[in-house]
PDB file of N, CA and C in Angstrom:
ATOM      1  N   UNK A   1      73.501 -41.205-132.444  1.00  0.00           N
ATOM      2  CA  UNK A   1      73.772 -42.226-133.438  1.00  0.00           C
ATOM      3  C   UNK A   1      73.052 -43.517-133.036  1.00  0.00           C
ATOM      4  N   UNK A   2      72.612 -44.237-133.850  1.00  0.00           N
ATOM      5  CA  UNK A   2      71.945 -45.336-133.380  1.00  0.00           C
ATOM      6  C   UNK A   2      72.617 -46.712-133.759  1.00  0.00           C
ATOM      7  N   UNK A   3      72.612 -47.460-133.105  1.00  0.00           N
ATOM      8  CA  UNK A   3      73.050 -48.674-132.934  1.00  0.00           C
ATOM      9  C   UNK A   3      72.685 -49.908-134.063  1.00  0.00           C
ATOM     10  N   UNK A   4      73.249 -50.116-134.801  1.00  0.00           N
ATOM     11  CA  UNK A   4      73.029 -51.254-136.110  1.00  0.00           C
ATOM     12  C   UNK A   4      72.639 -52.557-135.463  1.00  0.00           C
ATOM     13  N   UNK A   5      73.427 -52.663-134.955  1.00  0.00           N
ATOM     14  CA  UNK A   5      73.461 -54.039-134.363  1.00  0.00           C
ATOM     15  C   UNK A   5      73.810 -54.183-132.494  1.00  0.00           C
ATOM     16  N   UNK A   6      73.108 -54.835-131.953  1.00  0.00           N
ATOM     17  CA  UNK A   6      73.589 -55.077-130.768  1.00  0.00           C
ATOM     18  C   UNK A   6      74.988 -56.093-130.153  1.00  0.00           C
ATOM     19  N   UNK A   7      75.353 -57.156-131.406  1.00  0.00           N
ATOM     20  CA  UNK A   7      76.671 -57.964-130.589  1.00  0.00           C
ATOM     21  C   UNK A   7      77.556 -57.820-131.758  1.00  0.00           C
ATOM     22  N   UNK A   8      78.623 -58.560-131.834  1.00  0.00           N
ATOM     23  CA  UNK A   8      79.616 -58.594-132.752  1.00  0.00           C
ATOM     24  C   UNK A   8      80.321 -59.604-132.671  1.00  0.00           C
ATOM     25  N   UNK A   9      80.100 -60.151-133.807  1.00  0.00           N
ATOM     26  CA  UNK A   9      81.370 -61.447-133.722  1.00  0.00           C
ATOM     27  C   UNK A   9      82.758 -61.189-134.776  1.00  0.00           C
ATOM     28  N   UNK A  10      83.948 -61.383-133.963  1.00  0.00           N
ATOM     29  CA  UNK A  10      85.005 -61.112-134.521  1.00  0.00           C
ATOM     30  C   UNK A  10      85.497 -61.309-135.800  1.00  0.00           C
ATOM     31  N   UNK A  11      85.600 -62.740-135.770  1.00  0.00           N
ATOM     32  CA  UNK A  11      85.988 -63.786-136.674  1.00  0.00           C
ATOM     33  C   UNK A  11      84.935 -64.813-136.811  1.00  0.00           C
ATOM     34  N   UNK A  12      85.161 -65.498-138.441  1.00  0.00           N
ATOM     35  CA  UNK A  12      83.811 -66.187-138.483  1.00  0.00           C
ATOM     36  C   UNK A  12      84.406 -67.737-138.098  1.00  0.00           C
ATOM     37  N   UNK A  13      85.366 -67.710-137.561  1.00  0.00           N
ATOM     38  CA  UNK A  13      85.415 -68.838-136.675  1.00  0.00           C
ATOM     39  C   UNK A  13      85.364 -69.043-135.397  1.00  0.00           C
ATOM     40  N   UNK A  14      84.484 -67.632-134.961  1.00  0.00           N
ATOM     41  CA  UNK A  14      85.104 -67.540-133.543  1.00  0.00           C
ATOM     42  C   UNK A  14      82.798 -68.200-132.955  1.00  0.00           C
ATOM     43  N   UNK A  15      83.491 -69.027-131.653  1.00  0.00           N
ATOM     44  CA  UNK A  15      82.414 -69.463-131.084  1.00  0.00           C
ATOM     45  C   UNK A  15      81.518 -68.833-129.881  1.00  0.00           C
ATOM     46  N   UNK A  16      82.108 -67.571-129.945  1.00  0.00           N
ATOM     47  CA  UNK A  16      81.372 -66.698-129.074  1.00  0.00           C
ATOM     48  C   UNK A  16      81.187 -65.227-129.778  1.00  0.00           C
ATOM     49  N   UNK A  17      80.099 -64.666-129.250  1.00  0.00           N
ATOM     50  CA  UNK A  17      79.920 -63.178-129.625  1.00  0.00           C
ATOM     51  C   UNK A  17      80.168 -62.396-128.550  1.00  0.00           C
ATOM     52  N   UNK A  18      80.426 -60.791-128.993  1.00  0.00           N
ATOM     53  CA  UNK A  18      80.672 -60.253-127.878  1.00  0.00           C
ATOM     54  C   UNK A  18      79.256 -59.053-127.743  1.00  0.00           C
ATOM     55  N   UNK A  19      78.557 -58.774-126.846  1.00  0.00           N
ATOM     56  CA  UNK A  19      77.558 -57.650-126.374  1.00  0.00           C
ATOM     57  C   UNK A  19      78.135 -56.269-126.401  1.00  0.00           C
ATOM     58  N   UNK A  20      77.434 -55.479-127.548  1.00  0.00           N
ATOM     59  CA  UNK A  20      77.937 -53.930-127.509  1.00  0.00           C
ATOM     60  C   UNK A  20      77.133 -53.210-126.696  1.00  0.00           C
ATOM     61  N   UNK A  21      75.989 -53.631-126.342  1.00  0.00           N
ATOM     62  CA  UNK A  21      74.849 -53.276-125.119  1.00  0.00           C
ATOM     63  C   UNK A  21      74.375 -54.394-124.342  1.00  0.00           C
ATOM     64  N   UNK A  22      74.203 -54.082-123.209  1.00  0.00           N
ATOM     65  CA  UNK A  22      73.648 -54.787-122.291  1.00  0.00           C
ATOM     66  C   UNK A  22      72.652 -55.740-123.046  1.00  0.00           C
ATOM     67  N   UNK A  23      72.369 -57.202-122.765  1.00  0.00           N
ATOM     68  CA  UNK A  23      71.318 -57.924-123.412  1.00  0.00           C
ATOM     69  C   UNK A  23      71.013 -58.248-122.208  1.00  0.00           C
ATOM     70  N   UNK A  24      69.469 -58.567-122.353  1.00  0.00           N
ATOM     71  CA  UNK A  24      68.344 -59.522-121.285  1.00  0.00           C
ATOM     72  C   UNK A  24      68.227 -60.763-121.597  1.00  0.00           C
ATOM     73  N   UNK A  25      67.879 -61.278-120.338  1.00  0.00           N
ATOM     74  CA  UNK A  25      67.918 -62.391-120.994  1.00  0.00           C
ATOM     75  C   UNK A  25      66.474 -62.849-121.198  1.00  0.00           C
ATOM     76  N   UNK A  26      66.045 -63.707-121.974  1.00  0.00           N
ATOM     77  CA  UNK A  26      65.063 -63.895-123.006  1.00  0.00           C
ATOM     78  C   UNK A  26      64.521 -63.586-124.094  1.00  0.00           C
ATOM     79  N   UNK A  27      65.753 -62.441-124.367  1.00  0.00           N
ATOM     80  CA  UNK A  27      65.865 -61.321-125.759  1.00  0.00           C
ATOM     81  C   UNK A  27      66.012 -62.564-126.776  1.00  0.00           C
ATOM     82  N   UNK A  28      66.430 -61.832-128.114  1.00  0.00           N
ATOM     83  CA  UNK A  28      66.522 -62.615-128.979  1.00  0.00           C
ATOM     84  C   UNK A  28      67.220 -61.464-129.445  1.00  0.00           C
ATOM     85  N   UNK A  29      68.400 -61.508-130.441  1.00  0.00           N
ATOM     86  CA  UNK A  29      69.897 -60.833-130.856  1.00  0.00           C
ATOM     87  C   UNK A  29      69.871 -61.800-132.693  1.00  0.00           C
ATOM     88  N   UNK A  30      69.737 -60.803-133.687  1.00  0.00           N
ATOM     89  CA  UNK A  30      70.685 -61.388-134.470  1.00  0.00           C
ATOM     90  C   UNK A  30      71.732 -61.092-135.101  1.00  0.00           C
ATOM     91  N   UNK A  31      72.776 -61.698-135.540  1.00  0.00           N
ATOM     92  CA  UNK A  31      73.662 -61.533-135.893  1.00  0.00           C
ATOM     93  C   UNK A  31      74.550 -62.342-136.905  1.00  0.00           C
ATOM     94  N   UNK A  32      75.471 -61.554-137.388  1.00  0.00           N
ATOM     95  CA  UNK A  32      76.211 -62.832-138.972  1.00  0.00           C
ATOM     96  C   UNK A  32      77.351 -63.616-138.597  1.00  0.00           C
ATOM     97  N   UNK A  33      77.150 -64.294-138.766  1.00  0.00           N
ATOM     98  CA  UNK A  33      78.341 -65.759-137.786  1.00  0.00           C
ATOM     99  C   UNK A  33      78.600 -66.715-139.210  1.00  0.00           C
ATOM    100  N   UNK A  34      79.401 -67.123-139.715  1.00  0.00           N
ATOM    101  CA  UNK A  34      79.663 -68.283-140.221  1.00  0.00           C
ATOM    102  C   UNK A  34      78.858 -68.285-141.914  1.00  0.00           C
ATOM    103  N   UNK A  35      78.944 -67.190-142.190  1.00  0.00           N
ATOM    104  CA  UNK A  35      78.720 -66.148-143.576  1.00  0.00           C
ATOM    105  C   UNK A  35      76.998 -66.419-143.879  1.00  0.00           C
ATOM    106  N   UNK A  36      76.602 -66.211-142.794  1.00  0.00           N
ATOM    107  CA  UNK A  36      75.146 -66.024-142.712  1.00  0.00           C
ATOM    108  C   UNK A  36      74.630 -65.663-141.549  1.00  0.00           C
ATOM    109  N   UNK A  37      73.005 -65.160-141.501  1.00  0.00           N
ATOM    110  CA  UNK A  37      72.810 -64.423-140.577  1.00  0.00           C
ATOM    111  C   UNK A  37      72.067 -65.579-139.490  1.00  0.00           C
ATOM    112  N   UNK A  38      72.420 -65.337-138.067  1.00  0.00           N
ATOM    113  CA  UNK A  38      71.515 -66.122-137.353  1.00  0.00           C
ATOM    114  C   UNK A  38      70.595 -65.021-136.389  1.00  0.00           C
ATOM    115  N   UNK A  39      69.920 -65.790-135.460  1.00  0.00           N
ATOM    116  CA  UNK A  39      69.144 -65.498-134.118  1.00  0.00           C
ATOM    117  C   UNK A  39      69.615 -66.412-132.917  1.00  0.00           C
ATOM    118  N   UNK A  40      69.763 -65.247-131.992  1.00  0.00           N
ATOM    119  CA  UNK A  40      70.461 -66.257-130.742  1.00  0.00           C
ATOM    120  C   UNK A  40      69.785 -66.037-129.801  1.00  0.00           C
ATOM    121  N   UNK A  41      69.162 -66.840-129.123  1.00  0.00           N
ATOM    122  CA  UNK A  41      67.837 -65.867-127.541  1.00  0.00           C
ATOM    123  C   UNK A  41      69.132 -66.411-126.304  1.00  0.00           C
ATOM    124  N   UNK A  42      68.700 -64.881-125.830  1.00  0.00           N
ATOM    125  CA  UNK A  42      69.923 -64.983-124.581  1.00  0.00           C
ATOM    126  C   UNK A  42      69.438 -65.419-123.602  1.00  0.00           C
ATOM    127  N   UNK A  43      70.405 -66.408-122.559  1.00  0.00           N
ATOM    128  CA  UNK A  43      69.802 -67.061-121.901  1.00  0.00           C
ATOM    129  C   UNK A  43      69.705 -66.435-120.594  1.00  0.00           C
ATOM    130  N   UNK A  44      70.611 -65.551-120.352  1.00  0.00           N
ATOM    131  CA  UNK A  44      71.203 -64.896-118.956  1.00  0.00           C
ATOM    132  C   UNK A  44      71.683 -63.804-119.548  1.00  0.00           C
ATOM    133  N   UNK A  45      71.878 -62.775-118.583  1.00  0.00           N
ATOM    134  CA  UNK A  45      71.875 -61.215-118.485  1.00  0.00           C
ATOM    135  C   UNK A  45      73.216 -61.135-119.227  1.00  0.00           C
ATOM    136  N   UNK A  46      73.773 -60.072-120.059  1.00  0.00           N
ATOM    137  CA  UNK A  46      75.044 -60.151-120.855  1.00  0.00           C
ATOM    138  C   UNK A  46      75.359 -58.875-120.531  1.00  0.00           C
ATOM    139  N   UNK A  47      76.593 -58.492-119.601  1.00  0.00           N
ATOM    140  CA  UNK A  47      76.769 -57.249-119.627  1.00  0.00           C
ATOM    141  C   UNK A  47      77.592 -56.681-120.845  1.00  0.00           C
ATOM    142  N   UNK A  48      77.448 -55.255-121.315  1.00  0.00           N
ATOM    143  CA  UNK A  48      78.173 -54.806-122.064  1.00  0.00           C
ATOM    144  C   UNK A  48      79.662 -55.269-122.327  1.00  0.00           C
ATOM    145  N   UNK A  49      79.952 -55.576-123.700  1.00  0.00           N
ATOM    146  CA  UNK A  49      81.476 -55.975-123.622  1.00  0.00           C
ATOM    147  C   UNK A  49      81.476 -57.506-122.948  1.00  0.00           C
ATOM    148  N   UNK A  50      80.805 -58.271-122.704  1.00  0.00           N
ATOM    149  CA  UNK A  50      81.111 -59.856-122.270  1.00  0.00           C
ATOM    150  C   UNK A  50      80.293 -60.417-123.757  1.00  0.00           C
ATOM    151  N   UNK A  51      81.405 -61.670-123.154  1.00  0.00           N
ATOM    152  CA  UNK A  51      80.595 -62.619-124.156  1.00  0.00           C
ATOM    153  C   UNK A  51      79.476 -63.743-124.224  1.00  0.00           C
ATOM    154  N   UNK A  52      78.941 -64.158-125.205  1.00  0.00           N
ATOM    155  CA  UNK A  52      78.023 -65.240-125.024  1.00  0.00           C
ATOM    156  C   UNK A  52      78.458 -65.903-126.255  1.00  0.00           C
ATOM    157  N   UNK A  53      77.731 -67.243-125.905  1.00  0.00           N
ATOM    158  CA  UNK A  53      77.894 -68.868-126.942  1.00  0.00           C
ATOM    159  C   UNK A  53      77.576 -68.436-128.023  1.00  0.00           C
ATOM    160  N   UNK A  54      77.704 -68.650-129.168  1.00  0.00           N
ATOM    161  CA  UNK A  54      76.842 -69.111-130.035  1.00  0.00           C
ATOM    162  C   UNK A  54      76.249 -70.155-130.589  1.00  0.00           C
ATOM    163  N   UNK A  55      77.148 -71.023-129.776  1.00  0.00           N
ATOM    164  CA  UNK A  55      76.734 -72.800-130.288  1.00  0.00           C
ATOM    165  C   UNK A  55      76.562 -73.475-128.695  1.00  0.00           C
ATOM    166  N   UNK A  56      76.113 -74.436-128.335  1.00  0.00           N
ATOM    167  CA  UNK A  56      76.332 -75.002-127.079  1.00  0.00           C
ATOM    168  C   UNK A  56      78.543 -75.498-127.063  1.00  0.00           C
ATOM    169  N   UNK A  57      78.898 -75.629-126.133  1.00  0.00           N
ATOM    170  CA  UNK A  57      80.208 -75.868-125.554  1.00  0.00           C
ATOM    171  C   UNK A  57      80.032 -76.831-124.765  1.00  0.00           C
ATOM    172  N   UNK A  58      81.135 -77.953-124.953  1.00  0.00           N
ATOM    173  CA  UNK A  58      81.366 -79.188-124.158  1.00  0.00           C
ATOM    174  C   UNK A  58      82.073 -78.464-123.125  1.00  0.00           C
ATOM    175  N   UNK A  59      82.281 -79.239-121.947  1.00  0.00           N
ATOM    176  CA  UNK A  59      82.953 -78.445-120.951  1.00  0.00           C
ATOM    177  C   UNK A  59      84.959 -79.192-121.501  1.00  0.00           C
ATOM    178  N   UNK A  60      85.657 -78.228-121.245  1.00  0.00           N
ATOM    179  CA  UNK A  60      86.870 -79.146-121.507  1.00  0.00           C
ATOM    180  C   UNK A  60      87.091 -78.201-122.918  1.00  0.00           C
ATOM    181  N   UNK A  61      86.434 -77.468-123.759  1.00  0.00           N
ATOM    182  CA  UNK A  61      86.668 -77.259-125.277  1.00  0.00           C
ATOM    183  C   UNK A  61      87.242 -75.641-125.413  1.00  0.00           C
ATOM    184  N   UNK A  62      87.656 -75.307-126.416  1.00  0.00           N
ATOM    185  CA  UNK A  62      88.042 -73.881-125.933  1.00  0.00           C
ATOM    186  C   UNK A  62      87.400 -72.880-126.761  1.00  0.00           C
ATOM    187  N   UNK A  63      87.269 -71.963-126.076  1.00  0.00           N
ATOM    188  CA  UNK A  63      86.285 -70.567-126.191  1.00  0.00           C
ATOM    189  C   UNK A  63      87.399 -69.842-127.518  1.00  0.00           C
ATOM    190  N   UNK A  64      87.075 -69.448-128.904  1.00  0.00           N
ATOM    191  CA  UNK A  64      87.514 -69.137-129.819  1.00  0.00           C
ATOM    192  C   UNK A  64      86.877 -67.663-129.718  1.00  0.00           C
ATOM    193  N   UNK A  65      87.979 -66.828-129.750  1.00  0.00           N
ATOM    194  CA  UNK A  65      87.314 -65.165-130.373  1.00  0.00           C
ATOM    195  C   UNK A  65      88.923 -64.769-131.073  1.00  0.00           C
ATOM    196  N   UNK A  66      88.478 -63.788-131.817  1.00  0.00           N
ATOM    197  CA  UNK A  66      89.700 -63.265-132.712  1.00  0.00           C
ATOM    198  C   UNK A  66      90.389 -64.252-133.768  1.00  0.00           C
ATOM    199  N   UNK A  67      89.074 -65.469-133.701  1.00  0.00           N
ATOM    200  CA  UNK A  67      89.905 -66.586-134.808  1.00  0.00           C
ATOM    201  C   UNK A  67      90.616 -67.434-133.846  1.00  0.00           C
ATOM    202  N   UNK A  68      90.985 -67.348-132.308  1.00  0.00           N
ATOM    203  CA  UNK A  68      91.770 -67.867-131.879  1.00  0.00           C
ATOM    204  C   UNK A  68      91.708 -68.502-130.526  1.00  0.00           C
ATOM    205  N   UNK A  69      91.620 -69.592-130.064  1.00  0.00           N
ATOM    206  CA  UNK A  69      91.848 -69.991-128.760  1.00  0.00           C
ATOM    207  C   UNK A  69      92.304 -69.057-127.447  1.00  0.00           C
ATOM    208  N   UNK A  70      91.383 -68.439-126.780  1.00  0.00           N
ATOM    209  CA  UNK A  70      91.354 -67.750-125.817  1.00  0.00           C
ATOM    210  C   UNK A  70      91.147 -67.910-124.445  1.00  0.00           C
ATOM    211  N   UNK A  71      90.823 -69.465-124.314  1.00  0.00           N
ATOM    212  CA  UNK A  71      90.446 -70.250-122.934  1.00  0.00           C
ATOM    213  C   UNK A  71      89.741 -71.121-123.163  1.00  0.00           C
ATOM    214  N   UNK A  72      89.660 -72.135-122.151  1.00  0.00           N
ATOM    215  CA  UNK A  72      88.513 -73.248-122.308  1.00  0.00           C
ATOM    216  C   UNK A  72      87.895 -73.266-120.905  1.00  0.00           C
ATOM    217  N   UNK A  73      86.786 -74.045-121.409  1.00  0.00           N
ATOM    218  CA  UNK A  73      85.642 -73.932-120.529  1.00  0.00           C
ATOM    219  C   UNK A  73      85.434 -75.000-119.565  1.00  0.00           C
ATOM    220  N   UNK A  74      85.270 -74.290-118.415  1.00  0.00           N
ATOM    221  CA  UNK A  74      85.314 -75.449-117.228  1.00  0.00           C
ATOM    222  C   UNK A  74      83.654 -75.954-116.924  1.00  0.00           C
ATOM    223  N   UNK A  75      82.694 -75.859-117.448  1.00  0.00           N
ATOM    224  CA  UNK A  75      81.433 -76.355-117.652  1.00  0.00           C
ATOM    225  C   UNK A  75      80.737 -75.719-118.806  1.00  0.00           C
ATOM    226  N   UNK A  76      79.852 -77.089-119.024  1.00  0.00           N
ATOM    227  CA  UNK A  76      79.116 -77.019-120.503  1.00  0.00           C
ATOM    228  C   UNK A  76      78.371 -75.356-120.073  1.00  0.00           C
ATOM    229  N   UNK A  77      78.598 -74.863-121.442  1.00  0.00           N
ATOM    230  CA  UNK A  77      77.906 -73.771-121.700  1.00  0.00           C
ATOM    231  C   UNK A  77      76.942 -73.711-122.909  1.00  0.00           C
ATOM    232  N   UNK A  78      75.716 -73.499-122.495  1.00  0.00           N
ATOM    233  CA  UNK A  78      74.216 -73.549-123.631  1.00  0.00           C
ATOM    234  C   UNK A  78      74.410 -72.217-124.785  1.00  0.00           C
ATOM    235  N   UNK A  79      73.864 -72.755-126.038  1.00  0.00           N
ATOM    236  CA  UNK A  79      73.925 -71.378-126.850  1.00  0.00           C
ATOM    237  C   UNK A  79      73.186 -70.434-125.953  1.00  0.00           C
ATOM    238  N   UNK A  80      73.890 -69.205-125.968  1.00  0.00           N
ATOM    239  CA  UNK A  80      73.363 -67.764-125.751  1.00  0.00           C
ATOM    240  C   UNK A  80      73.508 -67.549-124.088  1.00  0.00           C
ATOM    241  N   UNK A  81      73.888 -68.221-123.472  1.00  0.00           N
ATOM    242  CA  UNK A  81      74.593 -67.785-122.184  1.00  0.00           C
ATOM    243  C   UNK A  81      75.940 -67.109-121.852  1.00  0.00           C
ATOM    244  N   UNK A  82      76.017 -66.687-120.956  1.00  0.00           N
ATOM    245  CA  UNK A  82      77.324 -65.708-120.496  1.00  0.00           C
ATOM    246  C   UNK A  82      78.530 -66.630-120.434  1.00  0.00           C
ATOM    247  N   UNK A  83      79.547 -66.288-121.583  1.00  0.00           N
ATOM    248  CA  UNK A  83      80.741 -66.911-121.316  1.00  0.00           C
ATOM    249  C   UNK A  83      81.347 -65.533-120.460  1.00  0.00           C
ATOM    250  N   UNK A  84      81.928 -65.997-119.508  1.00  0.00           N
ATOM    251  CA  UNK A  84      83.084 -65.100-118.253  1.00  0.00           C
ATOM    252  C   UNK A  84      84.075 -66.565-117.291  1.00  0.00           C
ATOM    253  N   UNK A  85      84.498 -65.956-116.578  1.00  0.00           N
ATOM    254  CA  UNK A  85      85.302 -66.367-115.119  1.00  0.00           C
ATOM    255  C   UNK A  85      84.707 -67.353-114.898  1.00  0.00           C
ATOM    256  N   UNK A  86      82.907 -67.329-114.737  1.00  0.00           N
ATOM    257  CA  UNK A  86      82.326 -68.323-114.169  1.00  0.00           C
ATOM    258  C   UNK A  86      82.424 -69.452-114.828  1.00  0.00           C
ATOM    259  N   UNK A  87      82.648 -69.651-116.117  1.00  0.00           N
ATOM    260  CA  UNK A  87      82.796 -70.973-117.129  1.00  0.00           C
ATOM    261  C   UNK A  87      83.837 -70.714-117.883  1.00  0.00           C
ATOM    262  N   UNK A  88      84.781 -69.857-117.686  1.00  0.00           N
ATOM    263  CA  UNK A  88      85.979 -70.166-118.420  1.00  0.00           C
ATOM    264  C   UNK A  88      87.301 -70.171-117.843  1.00  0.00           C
ATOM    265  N   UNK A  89      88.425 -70.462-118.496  1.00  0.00           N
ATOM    266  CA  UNK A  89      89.613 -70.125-117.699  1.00  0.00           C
ATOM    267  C   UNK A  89      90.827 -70.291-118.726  1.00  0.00           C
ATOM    268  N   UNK A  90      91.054 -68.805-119.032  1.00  0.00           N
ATOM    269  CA  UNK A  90      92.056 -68.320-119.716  1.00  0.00           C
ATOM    270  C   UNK A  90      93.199 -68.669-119.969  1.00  0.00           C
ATOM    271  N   UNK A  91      93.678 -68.317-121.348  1.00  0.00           N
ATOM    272  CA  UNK A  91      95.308 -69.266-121.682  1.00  0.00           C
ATOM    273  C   UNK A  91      95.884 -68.202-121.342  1.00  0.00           C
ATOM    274  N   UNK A  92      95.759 -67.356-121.426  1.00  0.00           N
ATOM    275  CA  UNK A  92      96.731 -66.457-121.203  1.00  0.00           C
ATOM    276  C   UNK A  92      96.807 -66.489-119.525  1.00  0.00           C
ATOM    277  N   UNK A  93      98.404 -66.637-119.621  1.00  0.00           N
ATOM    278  CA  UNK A  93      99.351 -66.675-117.906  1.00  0.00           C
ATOM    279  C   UNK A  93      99.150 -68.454-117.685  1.00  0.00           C
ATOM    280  N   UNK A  94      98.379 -69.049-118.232  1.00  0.00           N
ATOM    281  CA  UNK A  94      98.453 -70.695-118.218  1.00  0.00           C
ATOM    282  C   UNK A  94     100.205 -71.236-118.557  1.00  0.00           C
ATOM    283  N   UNK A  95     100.663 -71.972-117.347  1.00  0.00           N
ATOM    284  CA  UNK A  95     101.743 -72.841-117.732  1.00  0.00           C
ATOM    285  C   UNK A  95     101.482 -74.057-118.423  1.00  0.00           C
ATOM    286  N   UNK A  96     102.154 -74.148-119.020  1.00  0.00           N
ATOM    287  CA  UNK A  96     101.985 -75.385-120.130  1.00  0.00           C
ATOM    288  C   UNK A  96     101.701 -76.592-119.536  1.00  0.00           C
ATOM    289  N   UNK A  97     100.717 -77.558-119.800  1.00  0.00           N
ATOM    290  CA  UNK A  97     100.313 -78.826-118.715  1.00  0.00           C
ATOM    291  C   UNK A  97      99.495 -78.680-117.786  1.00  0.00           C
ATOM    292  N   UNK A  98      99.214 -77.192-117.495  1.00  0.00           N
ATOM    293  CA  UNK A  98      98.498 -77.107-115.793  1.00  0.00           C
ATOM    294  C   UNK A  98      97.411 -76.950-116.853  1.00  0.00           C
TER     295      UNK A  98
END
């Protein structure tokens, strides 16, 4: 079976995509975000199943997938780089205030 598309974005409010195959980085990926189609060139290696930007990210702002606030980001992240661990940090298990 062959592959339609390489990423997927959940929700069209969501500010990250997710990789259904491995991406390279200096690729170029497009995909439908925000009820139209874009191009995103990846900046860094995307393993299967992680995510990347689609817009640049202030550091401090939170990473949206499923429509929904899923963590925020502890440094600015550029469109089309690897959102993970390394720049994010999850609401989920977060006590309220910390």
């Amino acid at each position: 079976m062959a592959v339609k598309s390489k990423v997927i974005v959940i929700n069209e409010k969501d500010n990250v995509a997710t990789a259904i195959v491995p991406l390279k980085a200096g690729s170029t990926v497009s995909l439908e975000a925000r009820g139209g189609k874009e191009k995103v060139k990846i900046l860094t290696e995307i393993p299967m199943g992680h995510k990347f930007a689609l817009r640049d990210i202030e550091k401090g702002q939170d990473i949206i997938k499923y429509g929904e606030p899923i963590g925020l980001t502890t440094a600015r992240i550029a469109r089309g780089e690897h959102v993970h661990v390394h720049n994010l940090v999850s609401h989920r298990g977060r006590k309220e205030g910390a």
